[in-house]
Protein backbone atom coordinates (compact mmCIF):
# COMPACT_ATOMS: atom_id res chain seq x y z
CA UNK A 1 0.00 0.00 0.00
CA UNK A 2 1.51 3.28 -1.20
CA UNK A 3 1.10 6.11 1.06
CA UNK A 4 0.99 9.73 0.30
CA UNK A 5 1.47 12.44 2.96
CA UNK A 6 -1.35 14.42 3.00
CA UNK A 7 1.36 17.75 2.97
CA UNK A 8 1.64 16.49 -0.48
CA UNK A 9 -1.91 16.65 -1.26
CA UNK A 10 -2.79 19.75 0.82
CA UNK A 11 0.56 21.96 -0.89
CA UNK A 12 -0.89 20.29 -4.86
CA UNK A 13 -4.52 21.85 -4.19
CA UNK A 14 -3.40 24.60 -3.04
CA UNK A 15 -1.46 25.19 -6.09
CA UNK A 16 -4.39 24.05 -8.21
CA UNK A 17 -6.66 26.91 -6.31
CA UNK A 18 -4.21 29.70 -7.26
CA UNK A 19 -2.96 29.02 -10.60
CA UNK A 20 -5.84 27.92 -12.62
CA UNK A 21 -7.35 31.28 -11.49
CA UNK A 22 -4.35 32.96 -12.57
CA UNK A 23 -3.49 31.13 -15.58
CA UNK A 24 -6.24 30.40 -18.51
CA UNK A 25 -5.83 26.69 -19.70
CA UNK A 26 -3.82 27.10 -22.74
CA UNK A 27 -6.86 25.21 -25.03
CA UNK A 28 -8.79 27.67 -23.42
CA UNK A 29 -6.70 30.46 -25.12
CA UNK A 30 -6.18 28.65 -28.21
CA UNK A 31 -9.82 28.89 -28.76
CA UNK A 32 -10.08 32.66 -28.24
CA UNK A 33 -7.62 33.37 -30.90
CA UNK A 34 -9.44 31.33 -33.27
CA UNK A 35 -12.42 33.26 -32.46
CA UNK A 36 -10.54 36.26 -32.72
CA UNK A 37 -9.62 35.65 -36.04
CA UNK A 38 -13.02 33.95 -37.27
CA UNK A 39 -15.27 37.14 -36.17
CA UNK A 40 -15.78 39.47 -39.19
CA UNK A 41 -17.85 42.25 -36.92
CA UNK A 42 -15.83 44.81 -34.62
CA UNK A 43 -17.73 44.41 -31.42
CA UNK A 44 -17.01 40.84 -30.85
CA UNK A 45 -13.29 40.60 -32.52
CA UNK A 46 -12.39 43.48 -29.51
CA UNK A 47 -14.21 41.79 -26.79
CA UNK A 48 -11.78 38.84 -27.43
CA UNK A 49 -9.38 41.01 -27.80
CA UNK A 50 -9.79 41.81 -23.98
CA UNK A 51 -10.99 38.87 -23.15
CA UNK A 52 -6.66 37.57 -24.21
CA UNK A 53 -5.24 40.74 -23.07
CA UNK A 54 -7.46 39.80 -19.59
CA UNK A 55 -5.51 36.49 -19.67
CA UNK A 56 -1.98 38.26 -20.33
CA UNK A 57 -2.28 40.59 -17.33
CA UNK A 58 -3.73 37.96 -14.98
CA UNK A 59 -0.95 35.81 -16.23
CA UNK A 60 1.78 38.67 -15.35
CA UNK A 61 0.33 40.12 -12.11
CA UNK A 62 -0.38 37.00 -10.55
CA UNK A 63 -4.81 38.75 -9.96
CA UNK A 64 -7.16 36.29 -10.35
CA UNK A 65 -8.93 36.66 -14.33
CA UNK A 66 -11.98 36.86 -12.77
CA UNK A 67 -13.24 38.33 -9.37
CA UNK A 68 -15.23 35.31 -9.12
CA UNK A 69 -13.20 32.26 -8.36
CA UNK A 70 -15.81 29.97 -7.51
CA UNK A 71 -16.69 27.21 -5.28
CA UNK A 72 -13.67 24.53 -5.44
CA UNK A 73 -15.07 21.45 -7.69
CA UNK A 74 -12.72 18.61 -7.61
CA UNK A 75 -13.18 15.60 -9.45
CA UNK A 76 -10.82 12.37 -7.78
CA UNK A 77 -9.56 9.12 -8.80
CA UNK A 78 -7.78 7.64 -6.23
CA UNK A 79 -5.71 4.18 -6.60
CA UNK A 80 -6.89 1.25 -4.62
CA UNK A 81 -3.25 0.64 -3.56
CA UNK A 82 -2.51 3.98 -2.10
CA UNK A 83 -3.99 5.57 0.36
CA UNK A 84 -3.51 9.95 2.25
CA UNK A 85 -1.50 9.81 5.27
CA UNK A 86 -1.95 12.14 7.99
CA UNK A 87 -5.64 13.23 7.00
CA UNK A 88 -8.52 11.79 5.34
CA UNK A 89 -8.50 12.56 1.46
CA UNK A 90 -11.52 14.83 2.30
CA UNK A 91 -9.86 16.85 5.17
CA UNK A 92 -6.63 17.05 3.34
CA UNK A 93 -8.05 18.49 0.56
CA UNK A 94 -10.39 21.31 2.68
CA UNK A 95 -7.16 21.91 3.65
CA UNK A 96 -5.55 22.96 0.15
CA UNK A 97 -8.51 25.00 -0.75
CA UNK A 98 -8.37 26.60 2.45
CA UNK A 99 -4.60 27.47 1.90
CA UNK A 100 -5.22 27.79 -1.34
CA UNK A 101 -7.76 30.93 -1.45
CA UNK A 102 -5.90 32.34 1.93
CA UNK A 103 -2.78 32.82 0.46
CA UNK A 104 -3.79 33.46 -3.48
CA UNK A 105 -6.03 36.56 -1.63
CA UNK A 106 -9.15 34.56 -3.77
CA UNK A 107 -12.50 35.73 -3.21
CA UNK A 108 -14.48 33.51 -0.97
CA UNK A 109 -17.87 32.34 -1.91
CA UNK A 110 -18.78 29.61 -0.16
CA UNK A 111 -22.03 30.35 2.15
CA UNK A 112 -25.03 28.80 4.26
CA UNK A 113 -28.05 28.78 2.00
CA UNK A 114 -30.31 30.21 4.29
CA UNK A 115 -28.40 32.92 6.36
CA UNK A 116 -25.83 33.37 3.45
CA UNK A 117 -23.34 33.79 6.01
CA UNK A 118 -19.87 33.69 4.10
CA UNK A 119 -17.96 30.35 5.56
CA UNK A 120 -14.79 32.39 5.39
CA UNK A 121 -12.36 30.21 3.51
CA UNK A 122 -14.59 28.85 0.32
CA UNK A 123 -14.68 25.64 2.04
CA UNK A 124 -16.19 22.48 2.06
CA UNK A 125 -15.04 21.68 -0.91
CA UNK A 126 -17.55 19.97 -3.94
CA UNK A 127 -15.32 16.59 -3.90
CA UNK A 128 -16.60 13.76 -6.28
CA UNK A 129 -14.46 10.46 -5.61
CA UNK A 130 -13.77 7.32 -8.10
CA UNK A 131 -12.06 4.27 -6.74
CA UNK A 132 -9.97 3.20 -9.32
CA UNK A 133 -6.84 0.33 -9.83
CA UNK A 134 -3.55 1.24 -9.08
CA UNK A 135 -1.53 3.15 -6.95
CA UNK A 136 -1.85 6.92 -7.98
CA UNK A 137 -4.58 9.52 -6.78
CA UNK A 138 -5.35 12.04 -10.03
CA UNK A 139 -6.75 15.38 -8.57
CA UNK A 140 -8.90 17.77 -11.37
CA UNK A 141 -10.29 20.87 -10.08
CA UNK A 142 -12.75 23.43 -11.80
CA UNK A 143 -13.22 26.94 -9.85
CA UNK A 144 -17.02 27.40 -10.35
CA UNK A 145 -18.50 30.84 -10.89
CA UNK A 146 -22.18 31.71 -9.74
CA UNK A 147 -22.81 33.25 -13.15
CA UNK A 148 -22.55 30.21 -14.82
CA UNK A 149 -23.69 27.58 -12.73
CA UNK A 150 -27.06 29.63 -11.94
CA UNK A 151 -27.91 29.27 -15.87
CA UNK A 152 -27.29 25.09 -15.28
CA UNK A 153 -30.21 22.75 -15.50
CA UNK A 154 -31.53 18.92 -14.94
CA UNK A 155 -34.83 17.76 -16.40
CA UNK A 156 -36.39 14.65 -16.81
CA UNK A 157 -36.95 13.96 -20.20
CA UNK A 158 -39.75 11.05 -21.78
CA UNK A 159 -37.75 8.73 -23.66
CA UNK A 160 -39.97 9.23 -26.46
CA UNK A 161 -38.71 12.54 -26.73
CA UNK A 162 -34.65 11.33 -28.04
CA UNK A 163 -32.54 13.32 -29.40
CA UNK A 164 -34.70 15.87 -30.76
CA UNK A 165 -35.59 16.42 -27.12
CA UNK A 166 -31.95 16.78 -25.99
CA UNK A 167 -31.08 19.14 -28.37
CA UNK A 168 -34.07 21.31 -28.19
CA UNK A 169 -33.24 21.43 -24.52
CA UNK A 170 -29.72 22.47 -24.86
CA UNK A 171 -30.04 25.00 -27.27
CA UNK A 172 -32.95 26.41 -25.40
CA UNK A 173 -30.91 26.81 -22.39
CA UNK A 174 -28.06 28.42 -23.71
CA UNK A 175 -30.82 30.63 -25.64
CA UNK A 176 -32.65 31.48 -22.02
CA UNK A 177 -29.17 32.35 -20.43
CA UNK A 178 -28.08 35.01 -23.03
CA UNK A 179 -25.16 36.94 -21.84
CA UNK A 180 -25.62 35.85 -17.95
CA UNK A 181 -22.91 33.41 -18.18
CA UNK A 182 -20.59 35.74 -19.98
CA UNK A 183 -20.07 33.99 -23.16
CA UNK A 184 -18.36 32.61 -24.73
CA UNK A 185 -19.16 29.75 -22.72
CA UNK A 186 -18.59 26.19 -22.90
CA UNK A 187 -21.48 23.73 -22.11
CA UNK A 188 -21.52 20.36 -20.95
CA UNK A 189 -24.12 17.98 -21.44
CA UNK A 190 -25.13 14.89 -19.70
CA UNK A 191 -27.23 12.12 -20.48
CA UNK A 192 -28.56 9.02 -19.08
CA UNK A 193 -27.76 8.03 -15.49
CA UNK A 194 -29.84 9.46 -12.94
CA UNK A 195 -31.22 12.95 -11.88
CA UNK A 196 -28.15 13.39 -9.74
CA UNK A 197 -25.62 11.44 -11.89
CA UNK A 198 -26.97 13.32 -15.12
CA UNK A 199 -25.92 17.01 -13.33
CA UNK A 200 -22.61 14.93 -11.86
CA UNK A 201 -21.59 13.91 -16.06
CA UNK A 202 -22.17 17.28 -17.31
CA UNK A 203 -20.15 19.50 -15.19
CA UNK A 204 -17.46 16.33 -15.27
CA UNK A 205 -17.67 16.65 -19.45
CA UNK A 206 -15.96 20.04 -18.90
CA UNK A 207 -12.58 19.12 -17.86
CA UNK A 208 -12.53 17.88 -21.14
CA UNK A 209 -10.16 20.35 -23.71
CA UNK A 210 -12.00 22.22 -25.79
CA UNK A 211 -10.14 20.72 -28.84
CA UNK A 212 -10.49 16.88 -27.99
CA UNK A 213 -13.30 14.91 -29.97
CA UNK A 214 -15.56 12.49 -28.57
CA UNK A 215 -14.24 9.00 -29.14
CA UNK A 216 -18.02 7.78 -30.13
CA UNK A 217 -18.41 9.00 -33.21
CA UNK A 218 -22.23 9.09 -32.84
CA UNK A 219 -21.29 11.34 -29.92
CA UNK A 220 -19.08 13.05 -31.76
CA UNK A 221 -21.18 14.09 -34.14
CA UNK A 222 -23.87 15.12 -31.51
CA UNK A 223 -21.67 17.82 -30.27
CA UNK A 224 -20.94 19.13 -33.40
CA UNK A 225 -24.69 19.33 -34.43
CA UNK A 226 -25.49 21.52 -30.74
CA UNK A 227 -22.13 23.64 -31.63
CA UNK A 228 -23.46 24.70 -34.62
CA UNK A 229 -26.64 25.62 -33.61
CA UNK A 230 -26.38 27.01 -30.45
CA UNK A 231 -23.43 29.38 -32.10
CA UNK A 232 -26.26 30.13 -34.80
CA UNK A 233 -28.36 31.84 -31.94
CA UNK A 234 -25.80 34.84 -32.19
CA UNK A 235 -25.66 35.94 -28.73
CA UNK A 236 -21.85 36.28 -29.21
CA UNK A 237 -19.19 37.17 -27.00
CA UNK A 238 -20.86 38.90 -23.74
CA UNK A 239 -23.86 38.81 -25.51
CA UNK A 240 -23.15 41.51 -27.58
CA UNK A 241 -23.59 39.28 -31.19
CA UNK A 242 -21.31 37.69 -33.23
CA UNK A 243 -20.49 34.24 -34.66
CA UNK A 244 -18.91 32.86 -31.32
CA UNK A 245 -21.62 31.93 -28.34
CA UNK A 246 -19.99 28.80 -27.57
CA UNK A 247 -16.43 27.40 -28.15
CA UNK A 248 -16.85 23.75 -27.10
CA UNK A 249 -20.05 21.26 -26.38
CA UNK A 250 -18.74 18.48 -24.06
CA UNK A 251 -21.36 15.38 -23.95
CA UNK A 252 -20.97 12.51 -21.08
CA UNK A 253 -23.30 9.69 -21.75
CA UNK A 254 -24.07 6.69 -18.84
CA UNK A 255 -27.10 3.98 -19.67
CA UNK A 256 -30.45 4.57 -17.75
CA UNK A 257 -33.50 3.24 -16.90
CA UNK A 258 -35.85 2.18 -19.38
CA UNK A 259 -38.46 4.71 -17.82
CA UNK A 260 -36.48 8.06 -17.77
CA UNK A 261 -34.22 9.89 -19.86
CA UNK A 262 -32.39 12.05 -17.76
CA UNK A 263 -30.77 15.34 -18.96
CA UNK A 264 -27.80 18.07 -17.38
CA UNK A 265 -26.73 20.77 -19.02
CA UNK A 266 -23.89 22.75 -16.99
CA UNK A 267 -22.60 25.80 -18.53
CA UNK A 268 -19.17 27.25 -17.86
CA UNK A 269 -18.26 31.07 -18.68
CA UNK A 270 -15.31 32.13 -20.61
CA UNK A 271 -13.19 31.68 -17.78
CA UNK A 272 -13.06 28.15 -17.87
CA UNK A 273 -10.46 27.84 -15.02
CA UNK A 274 -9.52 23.81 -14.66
CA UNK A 275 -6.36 21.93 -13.83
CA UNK A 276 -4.84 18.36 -12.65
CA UNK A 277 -2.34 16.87 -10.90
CA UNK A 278 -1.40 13.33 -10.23
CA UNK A 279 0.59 12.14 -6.94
């Protein structure tokens, strides 16, 4: 059994918390300069304009690129051969979000739901956990704005409704949030499962990089078809028109039950702040 100090898992979290809202994934940028160059109108080609030279003086002053740095999502796969010394995986990780957002000077947004008194250090952490074989624990974490996840939804679908349901669903909710998640977004989908498994795929589908392709081809081809016509809406970048409302549709798929046809669809703003390490 391979043991890992939790130090090592607290001081890796905590690095996770401050640089990926410091530093835009670089297929995050990628994506903006291809929409840069691929707008034809003025308003959206200088709002991604900003939206790089936002990244570039994040980048260089060490400020976070957005004032909202979100609740701490982490998605884990931990090894069955290997287990957090010290703390529980849970705790140890609390811990690196706490140190995290402390010493990166992050806004805190973590708060009861009924008082909305502030927590004070953005914890507890949203921790999903996979047992998996081997010997290595794989840590992704998402910083989760409000903006975005308010404009997120789960419905039940009839199975009778397919994929002509799905889609009309999607593209309706991206049409319904407008410019509230600050687009361009990126939107995961997820289908099948459960209720709570269906909301659990989508926001998963999102670590995803916006350049990878689905390695179902049917599903493939599914996210191209929602790309395409959720960017033919034209809310644009911050809502303000233009060819780019979306850069990437992510789509998780898990069987269900014969009854249901559960559906997710998680929206992340332009800020798409994710990272991973592996101990």
């Amino acid at each position: 059994m391979r043991k890992i100090p939790a130090k090592d898992v607290i001081e890796a979290v905590a690095r996770l918390c401050t640089g990926c809202n410091h530093h835009l994934p670089g297929d995050v940028r990628a994506a903006f300069e291809r929409a840069h160059a691929a707008e034809t109108d003025d308003v959206p080609r200088e709002v991604f304009r900003q939206l790089l030279e936002n990244a570039d003086l994040a980048a260089n002053s060490a400020l976070p690129l957005c004032q909202d740095t979100g609740l701490a999502v982490f998605f884990v796969e931990m090894g069955e051969e290997c287990r957090v010394d010290g703390l529980a995986l849970r705790e140890a990780i609390t811990e690196g979000v706490r140190k995290g957002y402390g010493e990166g000077h992050l806004r805190k947004s973590s708060c009861d739901p009924f008082s909305r008194a502030n927590t004070g250090d953005n914890t507890p952490a949203i921790i999903h956990i996979d047992l998996v074989p081997g010997d290595r624990l794989h840590i992704a974490f998402m910083a989760k704005g409000g903006g975005s996840e308010n404009m997120s939804r789960v419905t039940m679908l009839a199975p009778a409704q397919g994929w002509k349901g799905i889609r009309d669903f999607v593209v309706r909710r991206v049409a319904e949030a407008g410019p509230n998640p600050c687009p361009p977004v990126l939107v995961g989908v997820g289908v099948g499962g459960t209720f709570e498994y269906a909301a659990m795929l989508s926001k998963k589908a999102l670590l995803r990089s916006v350049d990878d392709v689905h390695p179902d081809a049917a599903h493939a081809a599914r996210e191209t078809e929602l790309l395409d016509a959720i960017n033919a809406l034209g809310i644009g970048p911050m809502g303000l028109g233009g060819r780019t409302t979306c850069l990437a549709v992510k789509m998780a798929v898990a069987p269900c039950h014969l009854a249901s046809l559960p559906l997710a669809v998680n929206i992340q703003c332009h800020s798409a702040r994710h990272g991973e390490v592996t101990l």
